[in-house]
PDB file of N, CA and C in Angstrom:
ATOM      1  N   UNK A   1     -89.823   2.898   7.912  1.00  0.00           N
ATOM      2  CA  UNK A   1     -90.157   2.862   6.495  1.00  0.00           C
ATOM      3  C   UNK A   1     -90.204   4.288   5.937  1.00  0.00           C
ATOM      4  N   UNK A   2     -90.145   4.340   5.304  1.00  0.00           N
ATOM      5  CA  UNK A   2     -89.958   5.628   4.062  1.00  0.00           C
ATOM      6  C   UNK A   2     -91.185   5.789   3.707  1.00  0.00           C
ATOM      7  N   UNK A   3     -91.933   7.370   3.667  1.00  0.00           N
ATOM      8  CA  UNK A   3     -93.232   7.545   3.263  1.00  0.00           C
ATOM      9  C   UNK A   3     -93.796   6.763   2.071  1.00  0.00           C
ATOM     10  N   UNK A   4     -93.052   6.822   1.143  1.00  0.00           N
ATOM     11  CA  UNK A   4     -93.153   6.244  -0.488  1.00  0.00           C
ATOM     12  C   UNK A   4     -93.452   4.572  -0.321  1.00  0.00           C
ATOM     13  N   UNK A   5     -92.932   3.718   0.671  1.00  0.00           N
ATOM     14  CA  UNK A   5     -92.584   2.150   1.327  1.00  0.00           C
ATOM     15  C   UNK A   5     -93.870   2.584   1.687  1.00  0.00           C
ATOM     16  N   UNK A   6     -94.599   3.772   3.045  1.00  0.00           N
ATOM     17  CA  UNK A   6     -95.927   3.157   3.963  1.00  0.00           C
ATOM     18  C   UNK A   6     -96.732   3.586   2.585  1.00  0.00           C
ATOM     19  N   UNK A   7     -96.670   4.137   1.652  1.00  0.00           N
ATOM     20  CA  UNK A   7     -97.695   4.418   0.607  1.00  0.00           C
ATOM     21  C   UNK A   7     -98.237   3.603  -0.524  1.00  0.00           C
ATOM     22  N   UNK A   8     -97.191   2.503  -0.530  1.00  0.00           N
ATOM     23  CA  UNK A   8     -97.527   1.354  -1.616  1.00  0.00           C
ATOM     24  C   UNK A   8     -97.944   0.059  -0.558  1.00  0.00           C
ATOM     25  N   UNK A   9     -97.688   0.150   0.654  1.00  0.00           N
ATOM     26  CA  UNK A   9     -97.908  -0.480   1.051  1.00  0.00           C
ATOM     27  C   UNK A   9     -99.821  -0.489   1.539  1.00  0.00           C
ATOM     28  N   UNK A  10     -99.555   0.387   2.206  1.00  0.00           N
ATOM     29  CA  UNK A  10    -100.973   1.087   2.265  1.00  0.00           C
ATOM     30  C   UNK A  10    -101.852   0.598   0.833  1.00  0.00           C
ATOM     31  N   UNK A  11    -101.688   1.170  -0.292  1.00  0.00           N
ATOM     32  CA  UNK A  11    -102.053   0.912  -1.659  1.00  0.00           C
ATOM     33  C   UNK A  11    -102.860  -0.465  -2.271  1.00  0.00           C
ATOM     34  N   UNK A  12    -101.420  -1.049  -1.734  1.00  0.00           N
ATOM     35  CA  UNK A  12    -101.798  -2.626  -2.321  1.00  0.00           C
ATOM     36  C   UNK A  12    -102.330  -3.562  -1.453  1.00  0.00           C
ATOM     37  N   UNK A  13    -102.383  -2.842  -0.005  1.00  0.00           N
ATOM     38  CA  UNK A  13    -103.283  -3.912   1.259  1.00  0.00           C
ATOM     39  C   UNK A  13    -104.804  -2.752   1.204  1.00  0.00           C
ATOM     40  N   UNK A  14    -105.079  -2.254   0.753  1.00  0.00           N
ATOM     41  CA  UNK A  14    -106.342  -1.334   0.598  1.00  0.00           C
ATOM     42  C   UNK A  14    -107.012  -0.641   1.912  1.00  0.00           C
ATOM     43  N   UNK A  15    -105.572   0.288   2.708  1.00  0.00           N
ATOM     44  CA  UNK A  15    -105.765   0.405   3.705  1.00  0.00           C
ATOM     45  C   UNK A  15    -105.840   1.600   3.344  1.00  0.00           C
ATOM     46  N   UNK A  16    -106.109   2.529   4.826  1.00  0.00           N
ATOM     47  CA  UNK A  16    -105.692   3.648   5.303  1.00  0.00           C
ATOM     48  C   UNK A  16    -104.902   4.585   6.198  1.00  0.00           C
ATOM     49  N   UNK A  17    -104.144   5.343   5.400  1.00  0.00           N
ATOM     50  CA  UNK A  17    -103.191   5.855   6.737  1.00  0.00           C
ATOM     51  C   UNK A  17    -103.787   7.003   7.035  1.00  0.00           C
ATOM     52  N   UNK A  18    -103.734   6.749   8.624  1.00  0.00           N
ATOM     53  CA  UNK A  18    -103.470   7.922   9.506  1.00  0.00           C
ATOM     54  C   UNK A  18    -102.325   8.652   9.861  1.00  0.00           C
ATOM     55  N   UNK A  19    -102.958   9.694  10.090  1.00  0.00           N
ATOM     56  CA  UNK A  19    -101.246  10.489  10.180  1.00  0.00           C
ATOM     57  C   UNK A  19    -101.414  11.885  10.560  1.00  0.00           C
ATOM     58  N   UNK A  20    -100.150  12.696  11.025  1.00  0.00           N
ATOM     59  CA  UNK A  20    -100.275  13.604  11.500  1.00  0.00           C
ATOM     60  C   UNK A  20     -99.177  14.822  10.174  1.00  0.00           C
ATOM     61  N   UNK A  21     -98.626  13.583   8.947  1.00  0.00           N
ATOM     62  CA  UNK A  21     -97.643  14.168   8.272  1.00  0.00           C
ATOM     63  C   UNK A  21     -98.290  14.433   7.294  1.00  0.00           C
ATOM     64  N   UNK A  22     -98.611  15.801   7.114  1.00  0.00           N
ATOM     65  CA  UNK A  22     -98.943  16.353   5.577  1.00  0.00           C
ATOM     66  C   UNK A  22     -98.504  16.259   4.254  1.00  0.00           C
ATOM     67  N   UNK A  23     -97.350  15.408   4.555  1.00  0.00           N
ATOM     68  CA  UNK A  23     -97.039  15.050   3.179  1.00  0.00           C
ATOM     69  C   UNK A  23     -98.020  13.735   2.446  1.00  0.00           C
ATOM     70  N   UNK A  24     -98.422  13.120   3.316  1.00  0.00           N
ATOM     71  CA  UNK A  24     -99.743  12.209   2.879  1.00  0.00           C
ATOM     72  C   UNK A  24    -100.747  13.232   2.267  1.00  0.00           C
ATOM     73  N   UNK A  25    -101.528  14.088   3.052  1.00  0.00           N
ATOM     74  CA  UNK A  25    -102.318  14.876   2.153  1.00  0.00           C
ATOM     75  C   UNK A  25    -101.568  15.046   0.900  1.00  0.00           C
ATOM     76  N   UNK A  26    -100.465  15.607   0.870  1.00  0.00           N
ATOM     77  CA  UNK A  26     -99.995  16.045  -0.824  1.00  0.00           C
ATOM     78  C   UNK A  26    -100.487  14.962  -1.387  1.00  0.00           C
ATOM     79  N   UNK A  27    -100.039  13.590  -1.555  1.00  0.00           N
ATOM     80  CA  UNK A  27    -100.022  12.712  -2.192  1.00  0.00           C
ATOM     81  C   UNK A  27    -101.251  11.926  -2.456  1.00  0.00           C
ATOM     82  N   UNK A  28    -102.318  12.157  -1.415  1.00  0.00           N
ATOM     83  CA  UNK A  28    -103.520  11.830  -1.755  1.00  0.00           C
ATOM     84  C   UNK A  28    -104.283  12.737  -3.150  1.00  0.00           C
ATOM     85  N   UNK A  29    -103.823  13.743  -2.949  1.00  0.00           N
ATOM     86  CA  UNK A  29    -104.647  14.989  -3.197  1.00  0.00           C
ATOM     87  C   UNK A  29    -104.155  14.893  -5.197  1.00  0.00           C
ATOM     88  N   UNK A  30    -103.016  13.922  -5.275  1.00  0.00           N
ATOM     89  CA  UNK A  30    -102.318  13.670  -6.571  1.00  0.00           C
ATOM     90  C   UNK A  30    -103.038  12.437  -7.033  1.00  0.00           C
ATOM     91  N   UNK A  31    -103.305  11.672  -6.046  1.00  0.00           N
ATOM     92  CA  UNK A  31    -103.574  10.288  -6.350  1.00  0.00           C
ATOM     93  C   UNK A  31    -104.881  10.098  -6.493  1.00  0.00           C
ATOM     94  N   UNK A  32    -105.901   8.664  -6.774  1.00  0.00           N
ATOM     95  CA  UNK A  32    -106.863   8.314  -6.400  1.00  0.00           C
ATOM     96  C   UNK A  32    -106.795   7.283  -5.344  1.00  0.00           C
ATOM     97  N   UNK A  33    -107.806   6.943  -4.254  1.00  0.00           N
ATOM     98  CA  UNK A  33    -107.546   5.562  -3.891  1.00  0.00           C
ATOM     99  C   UNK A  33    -107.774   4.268  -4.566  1.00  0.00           C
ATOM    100  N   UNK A  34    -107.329   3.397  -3.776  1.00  0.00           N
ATOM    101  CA  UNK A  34    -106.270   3.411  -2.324  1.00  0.00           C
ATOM    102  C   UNK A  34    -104.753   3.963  -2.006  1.00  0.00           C
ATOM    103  N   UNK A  35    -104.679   4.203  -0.835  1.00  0.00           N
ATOM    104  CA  UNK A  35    -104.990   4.507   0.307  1.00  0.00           C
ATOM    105  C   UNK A  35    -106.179   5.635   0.435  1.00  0.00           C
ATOM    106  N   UNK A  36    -106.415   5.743   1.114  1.00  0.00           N
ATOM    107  CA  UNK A  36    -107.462   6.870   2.118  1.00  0.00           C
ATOM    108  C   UNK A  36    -106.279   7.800   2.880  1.00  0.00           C
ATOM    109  N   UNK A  37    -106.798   8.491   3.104  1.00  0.00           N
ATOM    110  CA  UNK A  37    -105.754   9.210   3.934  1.00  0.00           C
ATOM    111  C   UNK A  37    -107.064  10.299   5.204  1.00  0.00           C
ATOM    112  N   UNK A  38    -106.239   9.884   6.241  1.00  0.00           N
ATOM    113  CA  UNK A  38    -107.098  10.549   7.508  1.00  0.00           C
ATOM    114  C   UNK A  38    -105.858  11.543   8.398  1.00  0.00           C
ATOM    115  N   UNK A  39    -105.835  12.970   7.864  1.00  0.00           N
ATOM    116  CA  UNK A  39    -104.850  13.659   8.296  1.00  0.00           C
ATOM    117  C   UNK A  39    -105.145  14.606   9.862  1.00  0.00           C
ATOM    118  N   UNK A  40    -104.356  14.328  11.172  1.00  0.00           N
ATOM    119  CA  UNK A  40    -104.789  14.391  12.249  1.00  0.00           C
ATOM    120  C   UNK A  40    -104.151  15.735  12.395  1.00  0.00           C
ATOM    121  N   UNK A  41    -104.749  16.886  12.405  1.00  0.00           N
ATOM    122  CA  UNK A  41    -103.978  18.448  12.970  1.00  0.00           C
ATOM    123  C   UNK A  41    -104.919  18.409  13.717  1.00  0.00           C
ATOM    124  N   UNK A  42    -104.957  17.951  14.845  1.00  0.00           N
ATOM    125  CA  UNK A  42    -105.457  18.958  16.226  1.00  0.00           C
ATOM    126  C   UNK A  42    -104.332  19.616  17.292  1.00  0.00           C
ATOM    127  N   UNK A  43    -102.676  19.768  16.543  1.00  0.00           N
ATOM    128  CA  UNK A  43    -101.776  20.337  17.426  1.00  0.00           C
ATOM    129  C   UNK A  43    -101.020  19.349  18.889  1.00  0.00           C
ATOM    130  N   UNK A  44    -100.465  19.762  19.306  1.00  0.00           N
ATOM    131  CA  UNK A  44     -99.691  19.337  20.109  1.00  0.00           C
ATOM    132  C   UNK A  44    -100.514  19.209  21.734  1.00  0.00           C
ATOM    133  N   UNK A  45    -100.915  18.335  22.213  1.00  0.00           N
ATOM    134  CA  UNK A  45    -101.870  18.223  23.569  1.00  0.00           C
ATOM    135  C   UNK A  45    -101.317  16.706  23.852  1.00  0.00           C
ATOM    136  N   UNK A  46    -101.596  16.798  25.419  1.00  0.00           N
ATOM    137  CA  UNK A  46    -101.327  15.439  26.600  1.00  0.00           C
ATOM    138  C   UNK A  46    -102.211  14.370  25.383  1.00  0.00           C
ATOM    139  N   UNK A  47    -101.624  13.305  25.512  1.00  0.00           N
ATOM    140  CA  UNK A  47    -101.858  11.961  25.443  1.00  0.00           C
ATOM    141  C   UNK A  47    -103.691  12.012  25.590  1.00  0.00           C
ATOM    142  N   UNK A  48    -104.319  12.068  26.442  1.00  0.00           N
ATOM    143  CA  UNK A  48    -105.416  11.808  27.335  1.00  0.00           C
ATOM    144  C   UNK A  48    -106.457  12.856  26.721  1.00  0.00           C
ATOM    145  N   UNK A  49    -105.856  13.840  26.363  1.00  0.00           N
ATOM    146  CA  UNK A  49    -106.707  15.055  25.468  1.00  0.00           C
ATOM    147  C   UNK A  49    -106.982  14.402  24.454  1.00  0.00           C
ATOM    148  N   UNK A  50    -105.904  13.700  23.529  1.00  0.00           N
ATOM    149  CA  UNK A  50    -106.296  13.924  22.624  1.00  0.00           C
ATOM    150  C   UNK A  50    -106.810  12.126  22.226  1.00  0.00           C
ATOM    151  N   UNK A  51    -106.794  11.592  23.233  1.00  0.00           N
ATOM    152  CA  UNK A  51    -107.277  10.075  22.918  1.00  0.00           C
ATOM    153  C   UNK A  51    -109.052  10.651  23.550  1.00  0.00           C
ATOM    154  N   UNK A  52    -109.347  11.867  24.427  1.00  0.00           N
ATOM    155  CA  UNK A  52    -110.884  12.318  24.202  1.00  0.00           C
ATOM    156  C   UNK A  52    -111.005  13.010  23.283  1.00  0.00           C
ATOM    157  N   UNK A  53    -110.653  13.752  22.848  1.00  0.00           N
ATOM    158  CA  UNK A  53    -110.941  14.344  21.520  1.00  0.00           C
ATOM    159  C   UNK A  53    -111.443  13.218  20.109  1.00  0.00           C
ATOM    160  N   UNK A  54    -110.191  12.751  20.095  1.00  0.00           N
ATOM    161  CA  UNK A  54    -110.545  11.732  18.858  1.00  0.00           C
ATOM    162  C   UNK A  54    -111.444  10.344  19.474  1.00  0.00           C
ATOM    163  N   UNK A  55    -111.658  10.018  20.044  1.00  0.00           N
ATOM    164  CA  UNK A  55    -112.643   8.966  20.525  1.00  0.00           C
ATOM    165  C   UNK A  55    -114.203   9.266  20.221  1.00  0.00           C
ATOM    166  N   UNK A  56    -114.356  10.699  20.653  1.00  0.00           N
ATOM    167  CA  UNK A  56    -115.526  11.002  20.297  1.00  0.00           C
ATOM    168  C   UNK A  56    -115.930  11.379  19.149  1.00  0.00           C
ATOM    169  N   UNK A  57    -115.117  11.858  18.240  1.00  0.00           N
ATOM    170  CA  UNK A  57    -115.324  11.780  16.987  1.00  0.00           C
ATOM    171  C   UNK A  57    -114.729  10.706  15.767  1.00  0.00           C
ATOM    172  N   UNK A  58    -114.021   9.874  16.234  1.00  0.00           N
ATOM    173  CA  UNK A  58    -113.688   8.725  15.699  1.00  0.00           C
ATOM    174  C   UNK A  58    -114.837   8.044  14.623  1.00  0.00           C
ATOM    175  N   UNK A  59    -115.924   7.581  15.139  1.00  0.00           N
ATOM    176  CA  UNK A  59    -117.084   7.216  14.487  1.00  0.00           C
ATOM    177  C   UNK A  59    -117.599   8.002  12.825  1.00  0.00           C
ATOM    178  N   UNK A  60    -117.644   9.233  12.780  1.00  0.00           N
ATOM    179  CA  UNK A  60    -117.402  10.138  12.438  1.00  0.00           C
ATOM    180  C   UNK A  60    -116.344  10.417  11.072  1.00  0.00           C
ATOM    181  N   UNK A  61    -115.280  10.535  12.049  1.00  0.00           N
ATOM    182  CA  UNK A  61    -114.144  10.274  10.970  1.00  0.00           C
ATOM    183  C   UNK A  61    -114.078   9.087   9.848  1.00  0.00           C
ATOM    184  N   UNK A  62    -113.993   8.033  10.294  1.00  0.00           N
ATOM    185  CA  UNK A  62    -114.338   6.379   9.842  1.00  0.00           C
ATOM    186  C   UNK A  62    -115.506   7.262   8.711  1.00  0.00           C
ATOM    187  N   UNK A  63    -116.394   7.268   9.350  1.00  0.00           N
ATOM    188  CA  UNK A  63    -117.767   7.349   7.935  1.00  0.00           C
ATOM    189  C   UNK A  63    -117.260   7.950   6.730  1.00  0.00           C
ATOM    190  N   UNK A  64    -116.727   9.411   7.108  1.00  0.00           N
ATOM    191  CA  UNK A  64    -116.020  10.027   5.654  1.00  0.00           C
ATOM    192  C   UNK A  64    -115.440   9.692   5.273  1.00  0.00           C
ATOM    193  N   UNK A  65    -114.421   9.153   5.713  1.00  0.00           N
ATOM    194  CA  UNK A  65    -113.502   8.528   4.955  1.00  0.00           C
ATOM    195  C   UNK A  65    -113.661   7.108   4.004  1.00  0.00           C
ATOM    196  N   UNK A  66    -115.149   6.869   4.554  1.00  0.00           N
ATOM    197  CA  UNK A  66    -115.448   5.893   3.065  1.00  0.00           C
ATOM    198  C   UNK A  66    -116.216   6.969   1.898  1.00  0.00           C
ATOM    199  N   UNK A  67    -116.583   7.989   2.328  1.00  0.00           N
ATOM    200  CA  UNK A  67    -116.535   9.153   1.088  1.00  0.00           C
ATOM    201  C   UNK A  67    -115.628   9.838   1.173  1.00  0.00           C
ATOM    202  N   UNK A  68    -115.280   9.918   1.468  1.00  0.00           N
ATOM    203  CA  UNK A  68    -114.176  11.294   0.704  1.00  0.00           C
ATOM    204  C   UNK A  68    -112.299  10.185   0.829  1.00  0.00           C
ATOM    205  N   UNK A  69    -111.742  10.629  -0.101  1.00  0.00           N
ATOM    206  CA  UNK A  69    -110.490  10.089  -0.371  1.00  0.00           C
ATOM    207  C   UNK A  69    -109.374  10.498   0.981  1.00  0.00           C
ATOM    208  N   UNK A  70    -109.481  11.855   1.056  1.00  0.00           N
ATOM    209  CA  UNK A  70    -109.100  12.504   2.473  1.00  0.00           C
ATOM    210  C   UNK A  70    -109.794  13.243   3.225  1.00  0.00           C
ATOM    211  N   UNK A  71    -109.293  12.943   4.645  1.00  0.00           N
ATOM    212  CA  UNK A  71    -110.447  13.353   6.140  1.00  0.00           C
ATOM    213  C   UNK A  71    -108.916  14.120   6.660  1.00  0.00           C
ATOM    214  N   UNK A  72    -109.201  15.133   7.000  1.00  0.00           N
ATOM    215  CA  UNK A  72    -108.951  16.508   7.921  1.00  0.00           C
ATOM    216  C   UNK A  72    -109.118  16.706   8.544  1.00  0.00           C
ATOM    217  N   UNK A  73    -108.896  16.420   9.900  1.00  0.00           N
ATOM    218  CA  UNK A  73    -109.026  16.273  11.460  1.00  0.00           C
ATOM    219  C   UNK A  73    -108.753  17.451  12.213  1.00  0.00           C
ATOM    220  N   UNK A  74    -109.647  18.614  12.752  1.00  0.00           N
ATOM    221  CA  UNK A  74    -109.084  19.827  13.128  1.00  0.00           C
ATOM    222  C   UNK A  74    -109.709  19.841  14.638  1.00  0.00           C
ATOM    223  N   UNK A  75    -109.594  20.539  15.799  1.00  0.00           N
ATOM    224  CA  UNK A  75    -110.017  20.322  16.346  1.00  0.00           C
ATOM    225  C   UNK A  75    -111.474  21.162  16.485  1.00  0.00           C
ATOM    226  N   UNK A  76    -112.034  21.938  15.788  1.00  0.00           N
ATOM    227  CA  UNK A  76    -113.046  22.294  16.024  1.00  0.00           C
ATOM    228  C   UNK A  76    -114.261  21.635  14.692  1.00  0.00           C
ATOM    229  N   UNK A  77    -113.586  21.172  14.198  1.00  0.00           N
ATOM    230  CA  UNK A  77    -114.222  20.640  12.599  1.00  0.00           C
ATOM    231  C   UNK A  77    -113.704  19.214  12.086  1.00  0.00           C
ATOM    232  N   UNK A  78    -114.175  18.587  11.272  1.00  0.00           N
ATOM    233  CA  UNK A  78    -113.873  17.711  10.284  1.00  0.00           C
ATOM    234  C   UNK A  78    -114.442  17.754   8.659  1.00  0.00           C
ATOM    235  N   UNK A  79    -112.936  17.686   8.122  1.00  0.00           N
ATOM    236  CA  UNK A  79    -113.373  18.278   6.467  1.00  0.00           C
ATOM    237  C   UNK A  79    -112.861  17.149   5.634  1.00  0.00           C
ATOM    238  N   UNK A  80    -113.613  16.938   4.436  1.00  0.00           N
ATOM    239  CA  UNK A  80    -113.777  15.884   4.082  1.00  0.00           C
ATOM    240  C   UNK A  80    -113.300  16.450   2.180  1.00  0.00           C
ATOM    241  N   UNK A  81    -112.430  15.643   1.631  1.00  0.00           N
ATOM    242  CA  UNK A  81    -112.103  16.402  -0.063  1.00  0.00           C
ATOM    243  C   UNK A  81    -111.541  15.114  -0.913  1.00  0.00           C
ATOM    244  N   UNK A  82    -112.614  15.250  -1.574  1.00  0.00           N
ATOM    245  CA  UNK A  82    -112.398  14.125  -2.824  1.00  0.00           C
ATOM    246  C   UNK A  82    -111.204  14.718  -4.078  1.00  0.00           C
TER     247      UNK A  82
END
């Protein structure tokens, strides 16, 4: 699918995408929700890193993202921007 296809789709099922493609941030950052957008930069790591990394802060992530429109996933932080 074509970003513009997962973005209306996203939209009109009142979901959220995850993602690692910053072009979602652009488009959040234009838009209001829905979608949510949960943008994942913690870089390039094994499978297993990064399913511990995000597991433990998963919980976390989820919460902001019912405040804030977009969640920013870094690996030493999580930032949150309406």
């Amino acid at each position: 699918m074509k970003d513009s296809e997962i973005w209306e789709y996203a939209k009109l099922n009142k979901l959220t995408i995850v993602t690692k493609d910053a072009g979602f941030s652009d488009m959040i950052m234009l838009n209001d929700p829905p979608p949510r957008v949960i943008h994942i930069k913690l870089g390039n790591m094994k499978i297993k890193e990064f399913y511990q990394k995000i597991s433990a802060i998963w919980a976390d992530v989820c919460s902001m993202s019912k405040e804030y429109k977009l969640v920013r996933v870094y690996s030493k932080h999580i930032e949150g921007i309406d």
